[in-house]
Protein backbone atom coordinates (compact mmCIF):
# COMPACT_ATOMS: atom_id res chain seq x y z
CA UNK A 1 311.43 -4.47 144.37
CA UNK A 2 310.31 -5.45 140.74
CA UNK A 3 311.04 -1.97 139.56
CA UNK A 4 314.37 -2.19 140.55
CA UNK A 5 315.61 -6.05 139.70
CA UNK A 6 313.18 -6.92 137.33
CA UNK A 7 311.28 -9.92 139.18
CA UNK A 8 308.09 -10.23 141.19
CA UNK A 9 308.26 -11.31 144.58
CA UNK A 10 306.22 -14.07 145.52
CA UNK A 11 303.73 -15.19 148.85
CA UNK A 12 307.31 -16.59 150.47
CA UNK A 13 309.22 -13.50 149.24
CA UNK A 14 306.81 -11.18 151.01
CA UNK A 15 306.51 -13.38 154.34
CA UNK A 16 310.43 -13.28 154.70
CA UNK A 17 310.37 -9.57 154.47
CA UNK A 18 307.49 -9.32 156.90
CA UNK A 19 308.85 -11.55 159.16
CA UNK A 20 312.69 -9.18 158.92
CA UNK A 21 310.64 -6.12 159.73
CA UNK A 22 309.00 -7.88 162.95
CA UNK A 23 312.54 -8.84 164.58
CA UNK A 24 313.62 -4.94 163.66
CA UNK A 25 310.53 -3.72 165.45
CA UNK A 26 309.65 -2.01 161.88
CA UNK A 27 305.96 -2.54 162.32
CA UNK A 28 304.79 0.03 159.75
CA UNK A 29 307.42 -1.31 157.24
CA UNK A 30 305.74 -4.51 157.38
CA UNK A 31 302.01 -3.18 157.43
CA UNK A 32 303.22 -1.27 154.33
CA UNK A 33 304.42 -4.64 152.54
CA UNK A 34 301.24 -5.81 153.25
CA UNK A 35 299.70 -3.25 151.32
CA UNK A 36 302.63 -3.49 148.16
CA UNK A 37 301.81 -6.52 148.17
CA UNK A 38 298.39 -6.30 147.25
CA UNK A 39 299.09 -3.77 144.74
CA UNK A 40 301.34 -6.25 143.09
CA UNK A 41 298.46 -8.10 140.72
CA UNK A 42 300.18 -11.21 140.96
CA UNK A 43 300.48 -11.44 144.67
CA UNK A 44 297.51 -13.58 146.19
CA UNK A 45 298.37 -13.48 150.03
CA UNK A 46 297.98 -16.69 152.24
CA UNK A 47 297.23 -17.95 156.08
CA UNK A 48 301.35 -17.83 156.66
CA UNK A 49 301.34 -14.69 155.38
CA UNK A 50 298.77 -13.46 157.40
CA UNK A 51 299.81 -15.37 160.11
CA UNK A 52 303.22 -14.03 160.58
CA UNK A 53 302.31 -10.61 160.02
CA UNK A 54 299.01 -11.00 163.08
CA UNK A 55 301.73 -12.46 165.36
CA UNK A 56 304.41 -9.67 164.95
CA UNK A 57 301.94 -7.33 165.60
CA UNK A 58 301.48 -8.65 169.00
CA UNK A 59 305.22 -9.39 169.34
CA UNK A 60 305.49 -5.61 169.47
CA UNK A 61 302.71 -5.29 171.89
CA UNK A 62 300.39 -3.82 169.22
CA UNK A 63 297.46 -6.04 170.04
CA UNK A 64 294.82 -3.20 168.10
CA UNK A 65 297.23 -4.24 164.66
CA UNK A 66 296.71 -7.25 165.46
CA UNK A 67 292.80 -6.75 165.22
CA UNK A 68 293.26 -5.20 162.11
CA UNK A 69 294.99 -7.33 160.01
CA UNK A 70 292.86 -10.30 161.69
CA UNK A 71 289.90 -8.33 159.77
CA UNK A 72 291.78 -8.00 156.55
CA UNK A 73 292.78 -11.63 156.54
CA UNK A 74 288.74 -12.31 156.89
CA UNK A 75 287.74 -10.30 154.79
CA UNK A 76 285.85 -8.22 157.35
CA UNK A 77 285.18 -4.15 157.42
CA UNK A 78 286.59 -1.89 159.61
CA UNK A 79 290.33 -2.47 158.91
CA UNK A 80 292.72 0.39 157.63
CA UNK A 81 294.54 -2.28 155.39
CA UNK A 82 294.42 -2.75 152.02
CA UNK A 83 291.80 -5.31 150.65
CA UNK A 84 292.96 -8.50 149.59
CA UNK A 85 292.49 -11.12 147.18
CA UNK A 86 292.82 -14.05 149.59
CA UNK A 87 294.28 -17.24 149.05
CA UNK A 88 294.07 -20.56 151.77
CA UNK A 89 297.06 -22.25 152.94
């Protein structure tokens, strides 16, 4: 996205999209933002984020996602997400 426009997408920016994948049952798409987002250094992901991303994974009946980016959003190992630097709220 910043490549092509010239701006950074913020915490909201990234939520939107996650939350666009999730009603077009693109589930990797938005694990993948997840992990663009993470990349991009000014991105420090919060709860909503998390949030919305946890509860489209179940949506979609992927309850082991779910687990997964639970464990990423904690902090905690055995996750195949990338590691984040967390934000609250």
């Amino acid at each position: 996205l910043s490549k092509e426009n010239g701006f950074r997408p913020n915490v909201q920016v990234y939520t939107c999209l996650v939350q666009a994948c999730v009603l077009n049952r693109k589930l990797e798409r938005a694990l993948s933002l997840h992990d663009t987002m993470v990349a991009d250094v000014g991105s420090a992901i919060d709860d909503k984020f998390y949030a919305v991303l946890a509860k489209g994974c179940l949506q979609l009946h992927q309850p082991l996602r779910a687990i997964e980016v639970v464990r990423v959003a904690y902090q905690l190992p055995g996750h195949g997400l990338a590691p984040s630097a967390r934000r609250g709220g």
